[in-house]
PDB file of N, CA and C in Angstrom:
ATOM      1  N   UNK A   1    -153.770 -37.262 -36.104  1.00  0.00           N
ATOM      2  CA  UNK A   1    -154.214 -38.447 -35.379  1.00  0.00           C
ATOM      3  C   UNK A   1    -153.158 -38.855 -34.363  1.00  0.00           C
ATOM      4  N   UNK A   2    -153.489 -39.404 -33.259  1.00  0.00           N
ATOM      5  CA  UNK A   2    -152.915 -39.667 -32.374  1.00  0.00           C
ATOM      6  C   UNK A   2    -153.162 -41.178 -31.999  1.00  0.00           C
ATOM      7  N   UNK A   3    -152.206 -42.258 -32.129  1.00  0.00           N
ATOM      8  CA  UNK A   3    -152.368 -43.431 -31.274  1.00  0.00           C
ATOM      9  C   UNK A   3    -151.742 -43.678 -29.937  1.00  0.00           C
ATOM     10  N   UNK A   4    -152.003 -44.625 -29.529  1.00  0.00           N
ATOM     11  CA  UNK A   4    -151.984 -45.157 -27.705  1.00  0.00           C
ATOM     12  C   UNK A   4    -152.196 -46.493 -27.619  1.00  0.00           C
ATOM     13  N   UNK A   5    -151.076 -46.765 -27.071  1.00  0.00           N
ATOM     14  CA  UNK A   5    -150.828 -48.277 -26.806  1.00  0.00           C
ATOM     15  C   UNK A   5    -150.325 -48.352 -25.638  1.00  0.00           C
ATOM     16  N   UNK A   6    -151.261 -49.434 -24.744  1.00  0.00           N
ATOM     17  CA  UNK A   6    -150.860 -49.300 -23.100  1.00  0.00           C
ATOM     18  C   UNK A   6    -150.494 -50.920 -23.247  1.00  0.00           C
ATOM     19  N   UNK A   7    -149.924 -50.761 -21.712  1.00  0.00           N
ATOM     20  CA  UNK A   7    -149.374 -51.414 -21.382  1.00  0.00           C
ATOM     21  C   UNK A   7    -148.949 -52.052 -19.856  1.00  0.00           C
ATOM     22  N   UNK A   8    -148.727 -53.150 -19.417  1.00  0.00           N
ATOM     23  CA  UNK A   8    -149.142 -53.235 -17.750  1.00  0.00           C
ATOM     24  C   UNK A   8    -150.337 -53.811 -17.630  1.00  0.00           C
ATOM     25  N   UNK A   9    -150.392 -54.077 -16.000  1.00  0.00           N
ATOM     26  CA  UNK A   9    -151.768 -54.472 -15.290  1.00  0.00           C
ATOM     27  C   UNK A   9    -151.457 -55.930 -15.253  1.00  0.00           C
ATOM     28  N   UNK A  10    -152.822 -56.624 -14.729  1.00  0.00           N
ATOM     29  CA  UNK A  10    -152.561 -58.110 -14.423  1.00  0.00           C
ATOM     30  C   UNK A  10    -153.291 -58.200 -13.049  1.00  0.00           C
ATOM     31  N   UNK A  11    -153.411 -59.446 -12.407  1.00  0.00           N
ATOM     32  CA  UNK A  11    -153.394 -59.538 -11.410  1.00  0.00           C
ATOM     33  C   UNK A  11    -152.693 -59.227  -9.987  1.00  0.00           C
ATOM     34  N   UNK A  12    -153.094 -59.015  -9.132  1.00  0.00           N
ATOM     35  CA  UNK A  12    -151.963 -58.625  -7.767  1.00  0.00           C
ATOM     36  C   UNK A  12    -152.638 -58.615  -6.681  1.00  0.00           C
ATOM     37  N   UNK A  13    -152.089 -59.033  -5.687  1.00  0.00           N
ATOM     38  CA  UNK A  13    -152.512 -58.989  -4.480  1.00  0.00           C
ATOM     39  C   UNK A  13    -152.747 -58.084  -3.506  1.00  0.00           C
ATOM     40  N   UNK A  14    -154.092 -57.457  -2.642  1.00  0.00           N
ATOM     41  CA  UNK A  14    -154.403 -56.356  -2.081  1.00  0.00           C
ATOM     42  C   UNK A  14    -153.100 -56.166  -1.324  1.00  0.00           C
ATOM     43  N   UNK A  15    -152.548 -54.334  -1.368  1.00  0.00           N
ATOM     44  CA  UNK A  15    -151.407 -54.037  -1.016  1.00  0.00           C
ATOM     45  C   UNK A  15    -150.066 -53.872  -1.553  1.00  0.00           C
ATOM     46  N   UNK A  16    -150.460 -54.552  -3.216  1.00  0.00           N
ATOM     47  CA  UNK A  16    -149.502 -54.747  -3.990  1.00  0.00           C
ATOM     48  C   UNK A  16    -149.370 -53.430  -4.886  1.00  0.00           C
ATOM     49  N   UNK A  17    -148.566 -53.512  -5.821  1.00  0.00           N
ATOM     50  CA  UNK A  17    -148.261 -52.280  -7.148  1.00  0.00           C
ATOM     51  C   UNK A  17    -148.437 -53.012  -8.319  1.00  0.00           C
ATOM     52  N   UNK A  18    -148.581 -52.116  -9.118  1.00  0.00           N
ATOM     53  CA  UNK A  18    -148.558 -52.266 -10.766  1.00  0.00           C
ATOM     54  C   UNK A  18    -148.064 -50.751 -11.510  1.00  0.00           C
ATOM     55  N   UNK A  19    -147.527 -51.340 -12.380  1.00  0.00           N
ATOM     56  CA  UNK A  19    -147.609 -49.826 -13.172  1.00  0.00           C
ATOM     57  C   UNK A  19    -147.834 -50.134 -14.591  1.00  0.00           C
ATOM     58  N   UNK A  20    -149.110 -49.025 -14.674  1.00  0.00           N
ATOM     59  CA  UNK A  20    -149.735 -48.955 -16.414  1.00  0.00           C
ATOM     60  C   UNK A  20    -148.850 -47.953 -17.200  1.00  0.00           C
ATOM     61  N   UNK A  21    -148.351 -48.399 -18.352  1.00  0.00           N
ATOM     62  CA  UNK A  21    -147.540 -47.276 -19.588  1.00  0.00           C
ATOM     63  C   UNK A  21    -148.711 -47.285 -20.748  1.00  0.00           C
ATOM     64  N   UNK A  22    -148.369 -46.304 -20.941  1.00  0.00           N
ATOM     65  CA  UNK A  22    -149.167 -45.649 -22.598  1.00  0.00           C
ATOM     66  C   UNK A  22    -148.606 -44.422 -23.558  1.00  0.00           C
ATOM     67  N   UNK A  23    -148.158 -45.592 -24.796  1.00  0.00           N
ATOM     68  CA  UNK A  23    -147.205 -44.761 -25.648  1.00  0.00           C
ATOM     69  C   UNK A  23    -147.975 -43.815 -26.560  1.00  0.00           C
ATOM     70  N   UNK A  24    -147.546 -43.023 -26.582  1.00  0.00           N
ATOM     71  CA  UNK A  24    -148.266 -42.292 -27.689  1.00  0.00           C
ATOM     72  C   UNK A  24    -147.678 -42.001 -29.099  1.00  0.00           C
ATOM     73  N   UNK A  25    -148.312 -42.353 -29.830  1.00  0.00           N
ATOM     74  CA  UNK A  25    -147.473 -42.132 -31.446  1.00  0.00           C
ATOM     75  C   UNK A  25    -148.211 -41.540 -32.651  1.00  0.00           C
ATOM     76  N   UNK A  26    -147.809 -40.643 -33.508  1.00  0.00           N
ATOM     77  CA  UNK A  26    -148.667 -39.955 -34.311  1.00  0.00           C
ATOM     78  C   UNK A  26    -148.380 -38.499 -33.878  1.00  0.00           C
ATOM     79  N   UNK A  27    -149.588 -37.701 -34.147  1.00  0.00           N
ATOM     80  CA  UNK A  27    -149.337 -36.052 -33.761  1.00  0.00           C
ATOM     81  C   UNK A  27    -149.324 -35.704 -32.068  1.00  0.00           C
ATOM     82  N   UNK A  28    -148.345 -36.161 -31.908  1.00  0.00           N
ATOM     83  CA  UNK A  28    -147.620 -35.792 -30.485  1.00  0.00           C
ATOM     84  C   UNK A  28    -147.715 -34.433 -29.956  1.00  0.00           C
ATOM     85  N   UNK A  29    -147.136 -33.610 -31.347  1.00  0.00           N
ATOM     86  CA  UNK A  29    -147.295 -32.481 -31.004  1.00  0.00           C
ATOM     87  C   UNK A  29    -148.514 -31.647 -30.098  1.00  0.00           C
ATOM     88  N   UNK A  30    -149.664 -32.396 -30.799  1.00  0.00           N
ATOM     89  CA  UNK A  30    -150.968 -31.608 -30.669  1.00  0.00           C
ATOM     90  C   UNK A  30    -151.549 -31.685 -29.338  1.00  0.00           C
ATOM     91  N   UNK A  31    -150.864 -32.894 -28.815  1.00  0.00           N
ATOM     92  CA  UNK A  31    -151.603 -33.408 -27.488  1.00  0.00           C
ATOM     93  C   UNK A  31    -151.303 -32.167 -26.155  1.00  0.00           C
ATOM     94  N   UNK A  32    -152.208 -31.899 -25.809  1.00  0.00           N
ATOM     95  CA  UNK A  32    -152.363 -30.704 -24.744  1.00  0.00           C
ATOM     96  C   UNK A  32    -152.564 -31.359 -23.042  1.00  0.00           C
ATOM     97  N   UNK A  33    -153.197 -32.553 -23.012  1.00  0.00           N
ATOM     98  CA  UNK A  33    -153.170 -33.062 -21.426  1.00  0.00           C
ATOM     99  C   UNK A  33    -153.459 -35.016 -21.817  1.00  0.00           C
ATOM    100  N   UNK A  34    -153.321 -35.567 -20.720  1.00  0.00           N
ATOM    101  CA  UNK A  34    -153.646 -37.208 -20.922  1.00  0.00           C
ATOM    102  C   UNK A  34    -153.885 -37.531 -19.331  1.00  0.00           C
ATOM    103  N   UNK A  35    -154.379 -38.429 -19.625  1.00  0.00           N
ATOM    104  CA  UNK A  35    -155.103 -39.053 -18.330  1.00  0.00           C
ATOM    105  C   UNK A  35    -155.608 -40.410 -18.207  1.00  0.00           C
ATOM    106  N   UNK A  36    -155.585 -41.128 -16.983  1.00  0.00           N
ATOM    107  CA  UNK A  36    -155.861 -42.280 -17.184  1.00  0.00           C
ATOM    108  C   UNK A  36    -157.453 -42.313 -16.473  1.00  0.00           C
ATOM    109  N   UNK A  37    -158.160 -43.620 -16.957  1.00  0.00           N
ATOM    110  CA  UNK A  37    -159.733 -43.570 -16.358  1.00  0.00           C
ATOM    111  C   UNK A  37    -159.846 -45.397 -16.090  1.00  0.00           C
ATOM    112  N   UNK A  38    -160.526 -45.494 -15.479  1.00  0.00           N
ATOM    113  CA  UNK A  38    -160.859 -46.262 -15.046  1.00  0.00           C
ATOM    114  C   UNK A  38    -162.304 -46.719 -15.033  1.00  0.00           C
ATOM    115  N   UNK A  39    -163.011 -48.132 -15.643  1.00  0.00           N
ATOM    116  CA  UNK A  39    -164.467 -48.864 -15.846  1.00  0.00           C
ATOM    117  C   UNK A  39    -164.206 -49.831 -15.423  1.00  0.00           C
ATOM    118  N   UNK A  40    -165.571 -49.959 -13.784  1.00  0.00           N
ATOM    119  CA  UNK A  40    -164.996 -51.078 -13.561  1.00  0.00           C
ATOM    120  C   UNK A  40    -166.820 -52.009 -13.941  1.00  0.00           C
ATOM    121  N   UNK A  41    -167.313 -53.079 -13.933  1.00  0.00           N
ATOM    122  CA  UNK A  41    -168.162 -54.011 -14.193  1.00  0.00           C
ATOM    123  C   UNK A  41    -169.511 -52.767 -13.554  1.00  0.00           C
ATOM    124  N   UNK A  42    -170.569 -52.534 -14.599  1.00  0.00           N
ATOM    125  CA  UNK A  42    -171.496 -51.659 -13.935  1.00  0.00           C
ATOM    126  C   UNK A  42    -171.422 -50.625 -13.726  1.00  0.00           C
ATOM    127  N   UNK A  43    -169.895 -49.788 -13.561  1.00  0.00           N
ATOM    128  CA  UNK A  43    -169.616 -48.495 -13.281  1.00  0.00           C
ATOM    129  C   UNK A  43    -169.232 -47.674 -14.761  1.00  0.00           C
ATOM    130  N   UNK A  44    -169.756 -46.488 -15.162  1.00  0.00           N
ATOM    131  CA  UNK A  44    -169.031 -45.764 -16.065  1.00  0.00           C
ATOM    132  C   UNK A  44    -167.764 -45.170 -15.883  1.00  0.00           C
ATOM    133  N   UNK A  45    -167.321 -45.088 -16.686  1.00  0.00           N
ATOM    134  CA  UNK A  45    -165.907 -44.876 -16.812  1.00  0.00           C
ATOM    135  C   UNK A  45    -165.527 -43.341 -16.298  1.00  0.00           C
ATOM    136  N   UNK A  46    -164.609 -43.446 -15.517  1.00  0.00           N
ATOM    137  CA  UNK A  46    -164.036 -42.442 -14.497  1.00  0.00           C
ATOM    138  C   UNK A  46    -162.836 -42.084 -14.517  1.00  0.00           C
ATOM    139  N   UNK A  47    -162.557 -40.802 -14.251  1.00  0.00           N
ATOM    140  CA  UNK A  47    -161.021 -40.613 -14.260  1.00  0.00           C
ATOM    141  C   UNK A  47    -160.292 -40.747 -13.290  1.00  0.00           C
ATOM    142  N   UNK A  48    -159.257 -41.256 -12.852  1.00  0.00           N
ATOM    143  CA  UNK A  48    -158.573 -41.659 -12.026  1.00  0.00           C
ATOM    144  C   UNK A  48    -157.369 -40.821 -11.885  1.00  0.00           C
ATOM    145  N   UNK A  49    -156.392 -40.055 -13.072  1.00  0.00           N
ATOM    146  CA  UNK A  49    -155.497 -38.775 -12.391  1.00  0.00           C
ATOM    147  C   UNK A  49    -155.366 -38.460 -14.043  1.00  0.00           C
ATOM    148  N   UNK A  50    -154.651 -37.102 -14.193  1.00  0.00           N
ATOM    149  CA  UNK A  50    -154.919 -36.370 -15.311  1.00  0.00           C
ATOM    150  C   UNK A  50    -153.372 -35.596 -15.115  1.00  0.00           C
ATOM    151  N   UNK A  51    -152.400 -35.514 -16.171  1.00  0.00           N
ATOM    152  CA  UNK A  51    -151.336 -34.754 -16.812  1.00  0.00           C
ATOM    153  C   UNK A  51    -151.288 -33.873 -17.831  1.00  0.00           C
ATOM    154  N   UNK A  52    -151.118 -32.463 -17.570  1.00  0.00           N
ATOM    155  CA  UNK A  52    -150.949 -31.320 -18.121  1.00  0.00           C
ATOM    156  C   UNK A  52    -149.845 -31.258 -19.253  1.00  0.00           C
ATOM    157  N   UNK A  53    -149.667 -30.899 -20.118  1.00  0.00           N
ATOM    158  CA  UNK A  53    -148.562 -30.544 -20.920  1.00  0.00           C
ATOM    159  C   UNK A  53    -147.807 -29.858 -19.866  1.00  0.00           C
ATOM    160  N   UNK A  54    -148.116 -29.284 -19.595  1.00  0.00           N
ATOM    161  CA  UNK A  54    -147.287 -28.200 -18.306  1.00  0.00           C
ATOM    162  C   UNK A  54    -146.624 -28.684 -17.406  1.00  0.00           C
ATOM    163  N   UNK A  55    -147.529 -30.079 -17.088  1.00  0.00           N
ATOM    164  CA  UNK A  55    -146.897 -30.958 -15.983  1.00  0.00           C
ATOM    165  C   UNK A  55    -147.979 -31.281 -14.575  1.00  0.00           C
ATOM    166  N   UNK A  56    -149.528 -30.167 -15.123  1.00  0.00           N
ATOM    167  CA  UNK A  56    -149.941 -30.193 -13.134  1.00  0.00           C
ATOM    168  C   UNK A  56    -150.514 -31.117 -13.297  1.00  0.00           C
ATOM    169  N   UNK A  57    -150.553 -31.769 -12.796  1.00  0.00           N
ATOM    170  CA  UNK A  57    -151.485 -33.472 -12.281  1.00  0.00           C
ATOM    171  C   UNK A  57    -152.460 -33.233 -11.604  1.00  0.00           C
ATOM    172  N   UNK A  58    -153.746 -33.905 -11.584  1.00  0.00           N
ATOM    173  CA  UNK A  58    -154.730 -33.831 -10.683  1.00  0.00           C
ATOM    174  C   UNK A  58    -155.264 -35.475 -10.550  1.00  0.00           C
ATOM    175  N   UNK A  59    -155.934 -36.053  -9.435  1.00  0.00           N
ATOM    176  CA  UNK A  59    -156.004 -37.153  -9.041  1.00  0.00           C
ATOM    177  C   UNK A  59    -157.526 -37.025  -8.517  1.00  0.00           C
ATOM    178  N   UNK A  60    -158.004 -38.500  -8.655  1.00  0.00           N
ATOM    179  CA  UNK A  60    -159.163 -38.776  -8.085  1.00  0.00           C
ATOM    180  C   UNK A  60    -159.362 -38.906  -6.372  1.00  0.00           C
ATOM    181  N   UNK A  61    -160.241 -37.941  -5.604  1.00  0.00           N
ATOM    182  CA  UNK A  61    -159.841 -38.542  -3.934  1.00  0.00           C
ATOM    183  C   UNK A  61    -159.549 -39.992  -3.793  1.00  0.00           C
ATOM    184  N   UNK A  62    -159.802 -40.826  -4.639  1.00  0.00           N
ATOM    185  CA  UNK A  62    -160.271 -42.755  -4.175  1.00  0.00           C
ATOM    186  C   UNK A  62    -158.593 -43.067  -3.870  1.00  0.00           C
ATOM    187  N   UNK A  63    -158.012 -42.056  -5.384  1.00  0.00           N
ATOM    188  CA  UNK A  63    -156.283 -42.645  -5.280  1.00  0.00           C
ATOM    189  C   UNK A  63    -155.328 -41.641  -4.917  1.00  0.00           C
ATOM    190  N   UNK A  64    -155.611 -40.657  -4.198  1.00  0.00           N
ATOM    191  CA  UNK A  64    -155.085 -39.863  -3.418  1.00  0.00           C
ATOM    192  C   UNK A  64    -153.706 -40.544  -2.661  1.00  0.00           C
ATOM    193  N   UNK A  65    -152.610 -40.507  -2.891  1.00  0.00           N
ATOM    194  CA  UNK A  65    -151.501 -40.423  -2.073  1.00  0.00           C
ATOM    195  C   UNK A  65    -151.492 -41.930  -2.354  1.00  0.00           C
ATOM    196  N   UNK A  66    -151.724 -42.858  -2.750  1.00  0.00           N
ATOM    197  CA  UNK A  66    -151.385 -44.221  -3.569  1.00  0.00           C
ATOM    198  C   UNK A  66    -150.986 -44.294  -5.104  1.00  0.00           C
ATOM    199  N   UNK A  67    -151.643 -43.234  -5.938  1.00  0.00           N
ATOM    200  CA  UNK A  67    -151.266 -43.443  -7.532  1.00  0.00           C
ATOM    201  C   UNK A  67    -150.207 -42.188  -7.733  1.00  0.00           C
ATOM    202  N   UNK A  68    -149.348 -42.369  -8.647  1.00  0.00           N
ATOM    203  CA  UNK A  68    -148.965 -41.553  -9.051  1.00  0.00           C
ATOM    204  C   UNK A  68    -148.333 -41.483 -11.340  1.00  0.00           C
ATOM    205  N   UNK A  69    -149.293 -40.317 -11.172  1.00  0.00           N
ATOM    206  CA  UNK A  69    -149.089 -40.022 -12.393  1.00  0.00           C
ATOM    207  C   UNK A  69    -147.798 -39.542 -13.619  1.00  0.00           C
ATOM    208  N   UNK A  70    -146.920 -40.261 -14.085  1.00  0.00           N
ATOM    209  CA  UNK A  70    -146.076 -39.658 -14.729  1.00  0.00           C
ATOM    210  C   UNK A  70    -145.485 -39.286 -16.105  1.00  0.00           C
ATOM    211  N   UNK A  71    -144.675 -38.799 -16.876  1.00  0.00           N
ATOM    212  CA  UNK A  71    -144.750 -38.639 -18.216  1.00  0.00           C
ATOM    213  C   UNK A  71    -143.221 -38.833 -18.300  1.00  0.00           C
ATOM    214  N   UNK A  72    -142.619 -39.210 -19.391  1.00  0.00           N
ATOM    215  CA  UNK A  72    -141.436 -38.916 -20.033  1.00  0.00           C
ATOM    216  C   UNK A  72    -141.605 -38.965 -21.528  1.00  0.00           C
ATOM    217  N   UNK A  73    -140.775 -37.583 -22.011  1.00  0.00           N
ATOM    218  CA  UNK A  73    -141.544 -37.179 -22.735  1.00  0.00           C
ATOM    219  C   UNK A  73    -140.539 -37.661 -24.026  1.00  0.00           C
ATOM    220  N   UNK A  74    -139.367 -37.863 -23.341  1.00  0.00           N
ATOM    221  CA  UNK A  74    -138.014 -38.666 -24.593  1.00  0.00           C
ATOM    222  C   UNK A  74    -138.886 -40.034 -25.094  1.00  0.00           C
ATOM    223  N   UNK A  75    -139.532 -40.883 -24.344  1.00  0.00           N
ATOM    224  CA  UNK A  75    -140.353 -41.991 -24.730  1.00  0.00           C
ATOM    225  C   UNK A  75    -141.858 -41.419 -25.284  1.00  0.00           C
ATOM    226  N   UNK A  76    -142.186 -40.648 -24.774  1.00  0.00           N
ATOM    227  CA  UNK A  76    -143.743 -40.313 -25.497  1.00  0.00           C
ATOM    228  C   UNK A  76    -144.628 -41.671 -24.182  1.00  0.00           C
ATOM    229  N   UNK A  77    -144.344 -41.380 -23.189  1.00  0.00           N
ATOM    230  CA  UNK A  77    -145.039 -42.237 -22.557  1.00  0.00           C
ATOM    231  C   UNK A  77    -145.792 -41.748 -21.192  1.00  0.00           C
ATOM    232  N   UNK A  78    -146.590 -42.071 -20.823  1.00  0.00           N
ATOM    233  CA  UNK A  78    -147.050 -41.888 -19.854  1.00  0.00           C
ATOM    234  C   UNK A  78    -147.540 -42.704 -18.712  1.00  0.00           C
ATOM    235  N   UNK A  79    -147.223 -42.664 -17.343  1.00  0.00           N
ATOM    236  CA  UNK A  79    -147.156 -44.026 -16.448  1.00  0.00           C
ATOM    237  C   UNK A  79    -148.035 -43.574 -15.634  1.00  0.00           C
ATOM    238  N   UNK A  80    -148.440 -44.597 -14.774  1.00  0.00           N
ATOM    239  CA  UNK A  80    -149.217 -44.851 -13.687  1.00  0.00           C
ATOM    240  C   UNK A  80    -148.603 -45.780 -12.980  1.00  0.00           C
ATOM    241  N   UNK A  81    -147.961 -45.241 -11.647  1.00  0.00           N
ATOM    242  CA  UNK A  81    -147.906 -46.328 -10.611  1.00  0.00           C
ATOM    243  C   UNK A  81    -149.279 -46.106  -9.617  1.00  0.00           C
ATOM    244  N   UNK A  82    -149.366 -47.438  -9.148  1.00  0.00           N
ATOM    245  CA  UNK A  82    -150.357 -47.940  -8.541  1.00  0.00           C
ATOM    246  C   UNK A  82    -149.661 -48.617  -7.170  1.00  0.00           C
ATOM    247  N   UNK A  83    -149.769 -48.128  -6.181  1.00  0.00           N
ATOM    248  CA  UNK A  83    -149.361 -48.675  -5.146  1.00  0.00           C
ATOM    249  C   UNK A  83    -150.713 -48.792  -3.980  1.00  0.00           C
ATOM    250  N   UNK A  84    -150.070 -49.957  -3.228  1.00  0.00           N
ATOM    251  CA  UNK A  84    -151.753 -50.126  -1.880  1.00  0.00           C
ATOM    252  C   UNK A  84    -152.743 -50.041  -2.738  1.00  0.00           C
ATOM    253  N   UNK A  85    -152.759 -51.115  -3.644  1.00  0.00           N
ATOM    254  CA  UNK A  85    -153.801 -51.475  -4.380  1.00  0.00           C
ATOM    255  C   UNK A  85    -154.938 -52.074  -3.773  1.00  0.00           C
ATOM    256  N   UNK A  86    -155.714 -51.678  -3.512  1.00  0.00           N
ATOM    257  CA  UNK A  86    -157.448 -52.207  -3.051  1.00  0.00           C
ATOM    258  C   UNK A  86    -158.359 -53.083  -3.673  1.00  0.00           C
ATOM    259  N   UNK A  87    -159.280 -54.099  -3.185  1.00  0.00           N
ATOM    260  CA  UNK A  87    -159.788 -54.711  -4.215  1.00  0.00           C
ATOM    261  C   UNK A  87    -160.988 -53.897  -5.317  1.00  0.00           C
ATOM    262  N   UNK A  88    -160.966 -52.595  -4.957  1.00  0.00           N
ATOM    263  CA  UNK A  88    -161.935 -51.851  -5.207  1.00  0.00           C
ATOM    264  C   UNK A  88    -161.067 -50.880  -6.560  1.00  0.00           C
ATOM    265  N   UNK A  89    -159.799 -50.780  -6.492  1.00  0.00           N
ATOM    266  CA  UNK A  89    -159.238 -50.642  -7.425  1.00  0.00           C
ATOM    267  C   UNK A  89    -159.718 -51.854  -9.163  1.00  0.00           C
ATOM    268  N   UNK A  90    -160.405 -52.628  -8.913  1.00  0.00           N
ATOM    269  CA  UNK A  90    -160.535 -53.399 -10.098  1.00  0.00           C
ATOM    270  C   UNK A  90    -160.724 -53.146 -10.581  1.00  0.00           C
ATOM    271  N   UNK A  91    -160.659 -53.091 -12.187  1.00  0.00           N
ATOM    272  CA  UNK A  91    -161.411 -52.179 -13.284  1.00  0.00           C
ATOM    273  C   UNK A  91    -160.275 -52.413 -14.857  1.00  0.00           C
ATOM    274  N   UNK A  92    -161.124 -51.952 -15.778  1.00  0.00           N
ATOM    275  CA  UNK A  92    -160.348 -51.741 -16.824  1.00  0.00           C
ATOM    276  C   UNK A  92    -159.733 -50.407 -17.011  1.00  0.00           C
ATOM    277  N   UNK A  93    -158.887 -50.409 -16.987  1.00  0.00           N
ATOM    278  CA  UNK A  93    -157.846 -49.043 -17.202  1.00  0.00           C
ATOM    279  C   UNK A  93    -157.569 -48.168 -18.916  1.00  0.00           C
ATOM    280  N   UNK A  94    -158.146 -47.375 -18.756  1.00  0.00           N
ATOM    281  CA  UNK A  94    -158.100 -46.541 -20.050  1.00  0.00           C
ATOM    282  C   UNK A  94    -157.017 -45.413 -20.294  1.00  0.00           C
ATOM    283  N   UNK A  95    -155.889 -45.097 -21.304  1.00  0.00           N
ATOM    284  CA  UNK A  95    -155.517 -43.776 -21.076  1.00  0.00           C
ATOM    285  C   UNK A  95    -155.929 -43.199 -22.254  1.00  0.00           C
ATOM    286  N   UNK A  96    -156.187 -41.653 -21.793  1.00  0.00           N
ATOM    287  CA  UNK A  96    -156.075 -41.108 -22.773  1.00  0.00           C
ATOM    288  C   UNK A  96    -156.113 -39.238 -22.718  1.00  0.00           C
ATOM    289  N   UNK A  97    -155.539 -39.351 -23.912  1.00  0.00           N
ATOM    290  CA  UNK A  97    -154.756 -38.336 -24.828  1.00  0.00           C
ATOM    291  C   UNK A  97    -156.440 -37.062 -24.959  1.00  0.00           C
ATOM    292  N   UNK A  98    -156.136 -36.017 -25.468  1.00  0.00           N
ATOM    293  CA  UNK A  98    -156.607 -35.204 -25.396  1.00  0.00           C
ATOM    294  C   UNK A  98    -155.830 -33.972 -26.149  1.00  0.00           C
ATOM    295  N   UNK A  99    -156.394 -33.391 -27.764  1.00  0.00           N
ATOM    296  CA  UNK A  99    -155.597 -32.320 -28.658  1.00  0.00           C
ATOM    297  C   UNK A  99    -157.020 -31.722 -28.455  1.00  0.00           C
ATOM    298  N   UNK A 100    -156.687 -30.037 -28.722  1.00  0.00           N
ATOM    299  CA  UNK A 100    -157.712 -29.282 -29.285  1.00  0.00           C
ATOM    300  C   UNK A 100    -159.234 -29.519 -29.897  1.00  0.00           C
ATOM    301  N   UNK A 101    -158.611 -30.561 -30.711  1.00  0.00           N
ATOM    302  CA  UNK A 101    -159.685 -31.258 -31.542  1.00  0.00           C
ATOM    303  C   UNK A 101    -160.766 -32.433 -31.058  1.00  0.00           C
ATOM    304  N   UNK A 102    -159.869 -33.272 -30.396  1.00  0.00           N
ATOM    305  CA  UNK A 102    -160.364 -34.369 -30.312  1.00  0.00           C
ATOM    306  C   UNK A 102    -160.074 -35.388 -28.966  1.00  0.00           C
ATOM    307  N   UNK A 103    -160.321 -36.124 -28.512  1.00  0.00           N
ATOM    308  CA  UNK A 103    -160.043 -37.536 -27.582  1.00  0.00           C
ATOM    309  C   UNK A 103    -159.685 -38.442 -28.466  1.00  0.00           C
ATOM    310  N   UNK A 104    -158.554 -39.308 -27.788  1.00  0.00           N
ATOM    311  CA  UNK A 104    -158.133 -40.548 -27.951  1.00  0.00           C
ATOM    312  C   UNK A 104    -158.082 -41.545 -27.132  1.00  0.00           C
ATOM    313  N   UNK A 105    -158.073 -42.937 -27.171  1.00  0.00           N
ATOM    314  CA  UNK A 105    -157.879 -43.846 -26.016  1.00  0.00           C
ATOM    315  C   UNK A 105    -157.134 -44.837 -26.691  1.00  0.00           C
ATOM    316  N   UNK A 106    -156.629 -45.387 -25.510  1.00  0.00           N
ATOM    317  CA  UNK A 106    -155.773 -46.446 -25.821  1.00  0.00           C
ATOM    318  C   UNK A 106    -156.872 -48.003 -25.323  1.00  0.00           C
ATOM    319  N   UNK A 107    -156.569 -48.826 -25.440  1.00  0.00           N
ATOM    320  CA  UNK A 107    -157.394 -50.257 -26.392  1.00  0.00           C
ATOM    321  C   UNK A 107    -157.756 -50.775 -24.498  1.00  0.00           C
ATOM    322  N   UNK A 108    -156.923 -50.286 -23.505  1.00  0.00           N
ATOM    323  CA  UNK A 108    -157.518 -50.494 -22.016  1.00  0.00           C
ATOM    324  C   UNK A 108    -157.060 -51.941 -21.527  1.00  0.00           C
ATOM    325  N   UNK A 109    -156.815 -51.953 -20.152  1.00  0.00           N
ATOM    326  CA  UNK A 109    -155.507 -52.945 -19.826  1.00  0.00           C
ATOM    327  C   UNK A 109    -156.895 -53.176 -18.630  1.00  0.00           C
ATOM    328  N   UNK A 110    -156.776 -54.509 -17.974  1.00  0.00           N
ATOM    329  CA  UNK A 110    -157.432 -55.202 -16.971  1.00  0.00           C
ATOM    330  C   UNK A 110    -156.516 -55.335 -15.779  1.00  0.00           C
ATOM    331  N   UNK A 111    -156.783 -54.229 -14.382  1.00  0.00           N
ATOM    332  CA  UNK A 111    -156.425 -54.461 -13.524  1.00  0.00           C
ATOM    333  C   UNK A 111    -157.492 -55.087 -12.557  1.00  0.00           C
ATOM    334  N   UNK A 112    -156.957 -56.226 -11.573  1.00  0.00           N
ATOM    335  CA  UNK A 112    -157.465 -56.960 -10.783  1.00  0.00           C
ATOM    336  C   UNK A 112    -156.663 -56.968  -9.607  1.00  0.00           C
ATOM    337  N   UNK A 113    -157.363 -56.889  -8.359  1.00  0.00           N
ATOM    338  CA  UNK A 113    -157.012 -56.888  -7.041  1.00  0.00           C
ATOM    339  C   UNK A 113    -157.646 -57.945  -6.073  1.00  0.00           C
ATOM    340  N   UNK A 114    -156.996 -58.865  -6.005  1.00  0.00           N
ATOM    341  CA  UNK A 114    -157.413 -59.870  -5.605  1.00  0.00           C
ATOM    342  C   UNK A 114    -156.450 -60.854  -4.629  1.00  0.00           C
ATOM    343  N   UNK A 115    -156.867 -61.290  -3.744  1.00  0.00           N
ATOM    344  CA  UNK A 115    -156.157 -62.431  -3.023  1.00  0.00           C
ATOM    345  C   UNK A 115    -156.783 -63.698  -3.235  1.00  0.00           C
TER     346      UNK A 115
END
C-alpha cells in the first residue's frame, strides 16, 4: 500500500505561482511513475504532467512551458510548480502514484486563480 499526502495550493492571483507537494509513504518501493491531475467544476479529471521512475516527464499542452514537474526522492516527494497561472488553471489538484498493481491518490488540494 501506498499513501499520499499533498500539500500547497490556495488562492493567487492570475500570473502568480504555487507549488503543490505530495509525500508518499508506505511501499515506495513499488511505485513505477506519479502524476498530478487536475478536476475542475463539470470537467473530469485530467492529467496535467506525469513522472517516470526514470525521471521522463510528460505534460499536458494547456501547461506546457508554465508547470513544472519534480521529484526528490531523499523526501519521497513530488512537486509541482505552477507558474503564469490562468484563471482556467482552477481546479482541484490530485496526485497520484501508480505500482504494477494498482493507483493511488492523494485526498486533492484546491487551486484557484483569481483576481
Amino acid at each position: 500500500q501506498v499513501q499520499l499526502v499533498q500539500s500547497g495550493g490556495g488562492l493567487v492571483q492570475p500570473g502568480g505561482s504555487l507549488r503543490l507537494s505530495c509525500t508518499a509513504s508506505g511501499s515506495i518501493s513499488s511505485i513505477v511513475g506519479m502524476g498530478w491531475y487536475r478536476q475542475a467544476p463539470g470537467n473530469q479529471r485530467a492529467l496535467v504532467a506525469s513522472i517516470t521512475s526514470g525521471g521522463t516527464t510528460n505534460y499536458a499542452d494547456s501547461v506546457k512551458g508554465r508547470f513544472t514537474i519534480s521529484r526528490d526522492g531523499a523526501k519521497n516527494t513530488m512537486y509541482l510548480q505552477m507558474n503564469s497561472l490562468k484563471p482556467e488553471d482552477t481546479a482541484v489538484y490530485y496526485c497520484k502514484a501508480l505500482s504494477l498493481a494498482q493507483a493511488y491518490w492523494g485526498q486533492g488540494t484546491q487551486v484557484t486563480v483569481s483576481s
